[in-house]
C-alpha atoms as a PDB file:
ATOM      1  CA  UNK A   1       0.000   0.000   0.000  1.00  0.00           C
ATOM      2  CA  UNK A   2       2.835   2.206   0.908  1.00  0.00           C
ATOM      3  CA  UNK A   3       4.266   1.629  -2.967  1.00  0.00           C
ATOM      4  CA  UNK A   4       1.002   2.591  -4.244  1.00  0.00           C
ATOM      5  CA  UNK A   5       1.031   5.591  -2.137  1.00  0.00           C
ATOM      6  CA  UNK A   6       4.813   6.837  -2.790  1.00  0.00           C
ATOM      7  CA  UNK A   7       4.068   5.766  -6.602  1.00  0.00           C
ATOM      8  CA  UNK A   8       0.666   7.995  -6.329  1.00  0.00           C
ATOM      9  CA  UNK A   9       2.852  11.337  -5.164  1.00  0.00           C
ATOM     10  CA  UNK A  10       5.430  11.245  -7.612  1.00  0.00           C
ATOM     11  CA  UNK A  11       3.017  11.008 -10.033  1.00  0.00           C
ATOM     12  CA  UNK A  12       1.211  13.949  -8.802  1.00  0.00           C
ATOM     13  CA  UNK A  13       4.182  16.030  -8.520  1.00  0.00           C
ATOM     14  CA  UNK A  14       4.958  14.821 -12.324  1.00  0.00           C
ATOM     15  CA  UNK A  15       1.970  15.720 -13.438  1.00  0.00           C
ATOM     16  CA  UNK A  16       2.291  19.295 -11.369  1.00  0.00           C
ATOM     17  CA  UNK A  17       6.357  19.868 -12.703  1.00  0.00           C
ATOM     18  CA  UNK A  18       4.710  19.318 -16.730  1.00  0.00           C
ATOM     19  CA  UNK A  19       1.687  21.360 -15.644  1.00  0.00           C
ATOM     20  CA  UNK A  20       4.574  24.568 -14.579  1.00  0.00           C
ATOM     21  CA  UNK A  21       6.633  23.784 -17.439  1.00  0.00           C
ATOM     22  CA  UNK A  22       3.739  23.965 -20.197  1.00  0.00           C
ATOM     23  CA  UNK A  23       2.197  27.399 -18.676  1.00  0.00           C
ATOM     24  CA  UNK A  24       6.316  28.560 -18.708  1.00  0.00           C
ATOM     25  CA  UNK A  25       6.768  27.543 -21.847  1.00  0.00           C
ATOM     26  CA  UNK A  26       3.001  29.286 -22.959  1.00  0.00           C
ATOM     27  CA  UNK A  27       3.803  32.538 -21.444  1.00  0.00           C
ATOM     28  CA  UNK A  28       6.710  32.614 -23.079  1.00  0.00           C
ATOM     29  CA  UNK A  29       5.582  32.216 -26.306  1.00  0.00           C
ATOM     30  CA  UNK A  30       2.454  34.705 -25.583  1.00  0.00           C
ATOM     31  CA  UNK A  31       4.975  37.649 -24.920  1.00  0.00           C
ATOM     32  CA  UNK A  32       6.983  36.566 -28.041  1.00  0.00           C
ATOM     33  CA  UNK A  33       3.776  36.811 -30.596  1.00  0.00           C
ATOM     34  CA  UNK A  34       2.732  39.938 -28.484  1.00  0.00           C
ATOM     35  CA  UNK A  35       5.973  41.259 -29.296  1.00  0.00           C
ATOM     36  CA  UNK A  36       5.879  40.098 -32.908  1.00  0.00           C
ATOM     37  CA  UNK A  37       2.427  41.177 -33.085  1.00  0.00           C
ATOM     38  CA  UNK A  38       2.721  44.495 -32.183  1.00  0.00           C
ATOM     39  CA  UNK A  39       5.280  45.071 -34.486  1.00  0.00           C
ATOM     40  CA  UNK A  40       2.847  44.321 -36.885  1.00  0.00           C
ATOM     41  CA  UNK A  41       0.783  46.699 -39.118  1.00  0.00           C
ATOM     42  CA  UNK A  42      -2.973  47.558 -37.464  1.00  0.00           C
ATOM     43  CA  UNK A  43      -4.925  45.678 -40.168  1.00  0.00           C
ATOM     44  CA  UNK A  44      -4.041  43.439 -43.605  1.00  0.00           C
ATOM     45  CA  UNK A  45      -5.967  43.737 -46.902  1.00  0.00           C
ATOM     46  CA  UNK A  46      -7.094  39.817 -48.241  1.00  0.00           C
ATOM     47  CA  UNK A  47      -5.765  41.221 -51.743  1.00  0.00           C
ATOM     48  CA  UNK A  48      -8.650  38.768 -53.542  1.00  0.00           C
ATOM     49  CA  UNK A  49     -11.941  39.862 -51.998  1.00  0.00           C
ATOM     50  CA  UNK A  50     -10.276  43.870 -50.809  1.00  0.00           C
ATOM     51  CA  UNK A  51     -11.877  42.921 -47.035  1.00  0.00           C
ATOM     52  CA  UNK A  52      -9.703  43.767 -43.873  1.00  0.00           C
ATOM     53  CA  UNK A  53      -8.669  41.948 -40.898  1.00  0.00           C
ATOM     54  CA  UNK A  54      -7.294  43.013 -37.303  1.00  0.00           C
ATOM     55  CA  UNK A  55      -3.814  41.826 -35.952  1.00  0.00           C
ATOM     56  CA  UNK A  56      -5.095  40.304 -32.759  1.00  0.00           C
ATOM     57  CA  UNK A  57      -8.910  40.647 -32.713  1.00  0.00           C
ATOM     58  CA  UNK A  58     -11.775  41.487 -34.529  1.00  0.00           C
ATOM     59  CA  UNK A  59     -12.603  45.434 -34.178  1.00  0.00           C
ATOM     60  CA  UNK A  60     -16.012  46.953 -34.813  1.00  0.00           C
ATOM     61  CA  UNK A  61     -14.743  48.733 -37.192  1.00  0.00           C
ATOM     62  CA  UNK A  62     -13.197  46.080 -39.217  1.00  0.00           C
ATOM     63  CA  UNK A  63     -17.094  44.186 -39.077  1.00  0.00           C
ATOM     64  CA  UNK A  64     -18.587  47.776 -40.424  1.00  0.00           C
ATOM     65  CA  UNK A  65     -15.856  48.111 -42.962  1.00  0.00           C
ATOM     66  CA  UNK A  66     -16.629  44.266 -44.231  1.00  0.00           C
ATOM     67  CA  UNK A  67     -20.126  44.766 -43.737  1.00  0.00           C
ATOM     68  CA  UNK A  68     -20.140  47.826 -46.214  1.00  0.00           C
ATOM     69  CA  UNK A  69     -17.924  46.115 -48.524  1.00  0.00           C
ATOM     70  CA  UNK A  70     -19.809  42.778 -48.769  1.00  0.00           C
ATOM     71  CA  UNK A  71     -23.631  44.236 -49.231  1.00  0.00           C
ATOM     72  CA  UNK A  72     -23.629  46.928 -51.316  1.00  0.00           C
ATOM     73  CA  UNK A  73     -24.851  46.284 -54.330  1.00  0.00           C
ATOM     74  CA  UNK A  74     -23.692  46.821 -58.025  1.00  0.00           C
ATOM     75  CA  UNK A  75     -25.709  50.146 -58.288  1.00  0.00           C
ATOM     76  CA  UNK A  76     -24.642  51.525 -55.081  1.00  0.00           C
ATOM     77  CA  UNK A  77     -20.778  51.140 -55.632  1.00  0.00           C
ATOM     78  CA  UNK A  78     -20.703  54.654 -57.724  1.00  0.00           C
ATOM     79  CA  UNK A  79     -22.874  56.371 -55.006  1.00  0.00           C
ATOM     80  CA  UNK A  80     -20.501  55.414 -52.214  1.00  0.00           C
ATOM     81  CA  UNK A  81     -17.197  54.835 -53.846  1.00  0.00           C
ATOM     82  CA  UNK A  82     -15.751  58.473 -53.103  1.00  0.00           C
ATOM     83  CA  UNK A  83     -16.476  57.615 -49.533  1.00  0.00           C
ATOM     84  CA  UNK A  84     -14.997  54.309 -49.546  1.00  0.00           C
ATOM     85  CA  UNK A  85     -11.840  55.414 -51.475  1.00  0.00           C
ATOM     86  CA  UNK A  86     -11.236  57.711 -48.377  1.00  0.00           C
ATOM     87  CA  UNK A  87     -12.031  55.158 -46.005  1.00  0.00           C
ATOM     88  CA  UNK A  88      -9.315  52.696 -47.919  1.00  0.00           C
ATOM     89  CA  UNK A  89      -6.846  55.730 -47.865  1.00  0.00           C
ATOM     90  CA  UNK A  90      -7.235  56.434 -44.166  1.00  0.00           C
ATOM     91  CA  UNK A  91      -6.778  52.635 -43.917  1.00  0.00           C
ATOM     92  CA  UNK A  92      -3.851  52.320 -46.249  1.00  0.00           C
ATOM     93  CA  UNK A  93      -1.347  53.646 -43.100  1.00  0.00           C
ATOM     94  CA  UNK A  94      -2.801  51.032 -40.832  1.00  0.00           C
ATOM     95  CA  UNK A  95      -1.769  48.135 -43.707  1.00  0.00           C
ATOM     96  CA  UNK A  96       1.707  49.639 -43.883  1.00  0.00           C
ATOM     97  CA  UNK A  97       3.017  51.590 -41.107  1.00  0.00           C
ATOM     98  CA  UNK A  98       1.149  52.442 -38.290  1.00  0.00           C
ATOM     99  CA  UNK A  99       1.560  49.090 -35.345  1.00  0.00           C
ATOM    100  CA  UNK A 100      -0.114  48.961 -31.949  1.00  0.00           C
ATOM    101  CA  UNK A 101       2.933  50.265 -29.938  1.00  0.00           C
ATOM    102  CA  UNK A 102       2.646  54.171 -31.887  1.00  0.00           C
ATOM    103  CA  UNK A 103       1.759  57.186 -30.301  1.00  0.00           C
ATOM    104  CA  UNK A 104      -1.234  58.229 -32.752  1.00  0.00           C
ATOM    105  CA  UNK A 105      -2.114  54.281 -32.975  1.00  0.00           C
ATOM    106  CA  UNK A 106      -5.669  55.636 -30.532  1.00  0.00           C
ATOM    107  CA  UNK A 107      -6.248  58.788 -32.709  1.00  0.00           C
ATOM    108  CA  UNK A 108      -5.862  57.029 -35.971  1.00  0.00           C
ATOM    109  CA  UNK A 109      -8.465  54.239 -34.717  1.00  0.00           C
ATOM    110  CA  UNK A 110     -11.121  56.829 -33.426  1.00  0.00           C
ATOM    111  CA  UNK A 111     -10.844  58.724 -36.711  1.00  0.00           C
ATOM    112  CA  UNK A 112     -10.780  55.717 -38.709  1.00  0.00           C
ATOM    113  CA  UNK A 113     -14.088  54.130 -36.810  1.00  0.00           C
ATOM    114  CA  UNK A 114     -16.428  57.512 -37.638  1.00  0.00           C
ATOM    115  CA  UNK A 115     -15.592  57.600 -40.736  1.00  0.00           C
ATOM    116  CA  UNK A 116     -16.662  53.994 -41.521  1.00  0.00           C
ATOM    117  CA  UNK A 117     -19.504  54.156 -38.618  1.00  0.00           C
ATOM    118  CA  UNK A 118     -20.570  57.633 -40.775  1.00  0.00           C
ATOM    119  CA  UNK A 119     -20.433  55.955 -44.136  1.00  0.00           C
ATOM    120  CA  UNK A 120     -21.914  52.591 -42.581  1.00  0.00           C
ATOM    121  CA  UNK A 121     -25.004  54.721 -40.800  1.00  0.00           C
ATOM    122  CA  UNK A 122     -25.799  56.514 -44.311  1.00  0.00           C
ATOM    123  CA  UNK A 123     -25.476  53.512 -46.487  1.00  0.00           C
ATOM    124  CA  UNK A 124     -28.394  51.684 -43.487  1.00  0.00           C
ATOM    125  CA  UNK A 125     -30.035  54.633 -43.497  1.00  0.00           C
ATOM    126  CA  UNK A 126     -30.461  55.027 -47.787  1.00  0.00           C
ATOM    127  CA  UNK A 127     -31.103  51.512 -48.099  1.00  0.00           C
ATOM    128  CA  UNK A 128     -33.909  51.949 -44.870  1.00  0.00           C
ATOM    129  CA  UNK A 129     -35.500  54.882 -46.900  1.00  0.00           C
ATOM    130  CA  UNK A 130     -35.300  52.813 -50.098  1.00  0.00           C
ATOM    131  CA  UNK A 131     -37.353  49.830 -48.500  1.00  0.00           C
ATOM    132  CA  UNK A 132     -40.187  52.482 -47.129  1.00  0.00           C
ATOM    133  CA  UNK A 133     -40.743  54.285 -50.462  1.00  0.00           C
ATOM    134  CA  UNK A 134     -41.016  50.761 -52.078  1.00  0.00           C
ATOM    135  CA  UNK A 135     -43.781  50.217 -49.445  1.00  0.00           C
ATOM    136  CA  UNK A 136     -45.391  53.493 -50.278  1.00  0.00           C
ATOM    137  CA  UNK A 137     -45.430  52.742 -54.018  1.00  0.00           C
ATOM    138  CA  UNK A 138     -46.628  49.205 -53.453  1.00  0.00           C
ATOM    139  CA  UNK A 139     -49.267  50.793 -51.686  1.00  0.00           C
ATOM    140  CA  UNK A 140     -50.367  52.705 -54.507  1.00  0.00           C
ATOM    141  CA  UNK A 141     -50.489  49.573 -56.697  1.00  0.00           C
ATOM    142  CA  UNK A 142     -52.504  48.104 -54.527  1.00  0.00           C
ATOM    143  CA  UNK A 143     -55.901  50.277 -54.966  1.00  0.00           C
ATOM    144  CA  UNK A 144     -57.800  50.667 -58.176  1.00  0.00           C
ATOM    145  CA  UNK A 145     -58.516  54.066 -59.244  1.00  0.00           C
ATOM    146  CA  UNK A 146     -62.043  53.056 -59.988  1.00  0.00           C
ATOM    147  CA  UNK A 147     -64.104  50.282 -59.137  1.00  0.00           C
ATOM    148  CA  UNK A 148     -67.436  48.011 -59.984  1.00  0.00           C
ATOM    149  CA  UNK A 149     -70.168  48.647 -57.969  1.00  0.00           C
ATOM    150  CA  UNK A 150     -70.230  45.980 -55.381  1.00  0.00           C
ATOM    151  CA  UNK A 151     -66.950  44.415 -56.724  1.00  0.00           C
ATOM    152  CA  UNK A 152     -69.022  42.243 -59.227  1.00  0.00           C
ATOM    153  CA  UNK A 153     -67.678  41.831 -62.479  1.00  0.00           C
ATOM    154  CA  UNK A 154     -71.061  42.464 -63.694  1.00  0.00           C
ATOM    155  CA  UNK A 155     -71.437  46.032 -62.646  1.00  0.00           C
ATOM    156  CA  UNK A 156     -70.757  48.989 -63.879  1.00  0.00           C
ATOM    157  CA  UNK A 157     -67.819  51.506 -63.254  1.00  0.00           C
ATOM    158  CA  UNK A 158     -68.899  53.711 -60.314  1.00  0.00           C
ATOM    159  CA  UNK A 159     -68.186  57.125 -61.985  1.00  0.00           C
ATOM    160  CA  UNK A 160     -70.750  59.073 -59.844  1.00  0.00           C
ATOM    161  CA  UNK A 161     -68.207  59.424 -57.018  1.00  0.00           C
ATOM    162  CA  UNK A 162     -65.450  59.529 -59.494  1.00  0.00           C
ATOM    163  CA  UNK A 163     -64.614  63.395 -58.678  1.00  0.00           C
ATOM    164  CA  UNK A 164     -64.465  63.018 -54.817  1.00  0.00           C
ATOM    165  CA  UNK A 165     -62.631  59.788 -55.413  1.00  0.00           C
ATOM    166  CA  UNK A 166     -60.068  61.501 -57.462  1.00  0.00           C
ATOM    167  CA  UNK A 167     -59.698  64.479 -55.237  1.00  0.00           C
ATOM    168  CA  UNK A 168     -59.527  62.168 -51.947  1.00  0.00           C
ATOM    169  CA  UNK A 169     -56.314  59.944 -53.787  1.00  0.00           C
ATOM    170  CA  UNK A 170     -54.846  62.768 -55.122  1.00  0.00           C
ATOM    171  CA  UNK A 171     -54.167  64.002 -51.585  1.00  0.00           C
ATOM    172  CA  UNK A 172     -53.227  60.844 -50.508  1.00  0.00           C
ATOM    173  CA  UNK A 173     -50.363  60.409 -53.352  1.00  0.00           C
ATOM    174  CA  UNK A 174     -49.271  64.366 -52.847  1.00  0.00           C
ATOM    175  CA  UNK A 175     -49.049  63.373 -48.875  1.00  0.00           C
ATOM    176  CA  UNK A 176     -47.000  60.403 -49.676  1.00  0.00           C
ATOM    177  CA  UNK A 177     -45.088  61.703 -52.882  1.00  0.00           C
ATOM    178  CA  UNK A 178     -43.766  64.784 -49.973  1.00  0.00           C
ATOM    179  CA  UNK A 179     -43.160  62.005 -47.910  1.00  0.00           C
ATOM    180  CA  UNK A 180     -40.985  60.473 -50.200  1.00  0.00           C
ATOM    181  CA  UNK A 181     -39.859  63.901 -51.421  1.00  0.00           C
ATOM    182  CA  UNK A 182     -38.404  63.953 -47.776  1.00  0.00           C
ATOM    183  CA  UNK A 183     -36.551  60.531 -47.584  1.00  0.00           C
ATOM    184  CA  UNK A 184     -35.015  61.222 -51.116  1.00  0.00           C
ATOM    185  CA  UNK A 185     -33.995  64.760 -49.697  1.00  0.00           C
ATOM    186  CA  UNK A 186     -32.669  63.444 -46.559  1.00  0.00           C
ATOM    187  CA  UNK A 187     -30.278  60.534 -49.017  1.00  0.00           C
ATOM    188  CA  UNK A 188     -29.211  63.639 -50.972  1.00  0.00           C
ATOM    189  CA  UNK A 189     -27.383  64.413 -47.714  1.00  0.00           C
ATOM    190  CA  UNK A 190     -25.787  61.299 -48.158  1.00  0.00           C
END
């Protein structure tokens, strides 16, 4: 029993000496890619599909920049590509030059996060617009100017109403056609 015992400890304190030298040996090797990795440039450019990744972790502003990148479509491109070419310059020093251990390293991420949260917010915010005046023209679509008595394709055309019909959807499509003068307005702004 006492061999079982002695063979049990020394065991144990194997097990414990491995244990110290693998978490050694880990934290050695964290401070080494630290060091490595903060040498590194901010971001790097996947030169086939032109998204962005961090050196270390993810950023918010890497997911908006990727975001923008992978949904707009075909015929917003020319609508937004000014914006984006100044968002790829601002991130062209971050590819390069600029690592985690310089001085502006926490200026150049603030600036570089508003302008692709601001360009990010407007795209949402066109595309948001968009979807409502579809809904607003759909609407439209979805009345008949005139209609048979009693919905019977027997009947006649009501025309005796027609005028106050008329006048009634005319104000209607003026209210919604300033409405949508509004949203297009407000994308203008874009």
């Amino acid at each position: 029993m006492v061999n079982v015992y002695s063979t049990y400890r020394d065991m144990l304190s194997l097990l414990d000496q491995y244990e110290k030298d693998i978490y050694t040996e880990w934290c050695n090797d964290l401070e080494q890619s630290c060091l490595i990795n903060l040498n590194q440039p901010l971001i790097s450019r996947n030169p086939t599909s032109g998204l962005i990744s961090v050196n270390f972790s993810p950023k918010l502003v890497v997911q908006w920049y990727n975001h923008l990148k992978m949904t707009a479509l075909e015929v917003e491109l020319p609508l937004i590509r000014a914006d984006l070419a100044a968002v790829d310059l601002q991130l062209a020093k971050a590819e390069t030059s600029l690592t985690w251990q310089d001085q502006d390293c926490w200026s150049f991420i603030q600036t570089t996060k508003h302008l692709v949260q601001d360009l990010a917010h407007r795209v949402s915010r066109a595309k948001e617009n968009f979807d409502t005046i579809q809904s607003v023209v759909k609407g439209w679509s979805k009345k008949a100017m005139f209609s048979r008595k009693d919905n019977k394709k027997s009947s006649l055309i009501q025309l005796e109403s027609r005028t106050e019909y008329i006048s009634k959807e005319y104000s209607s499509m003026k209210r919604d056609g300033d409405f949508i003068h509004q949203l297009i307005q407000v994308g203008f702004h874009f």
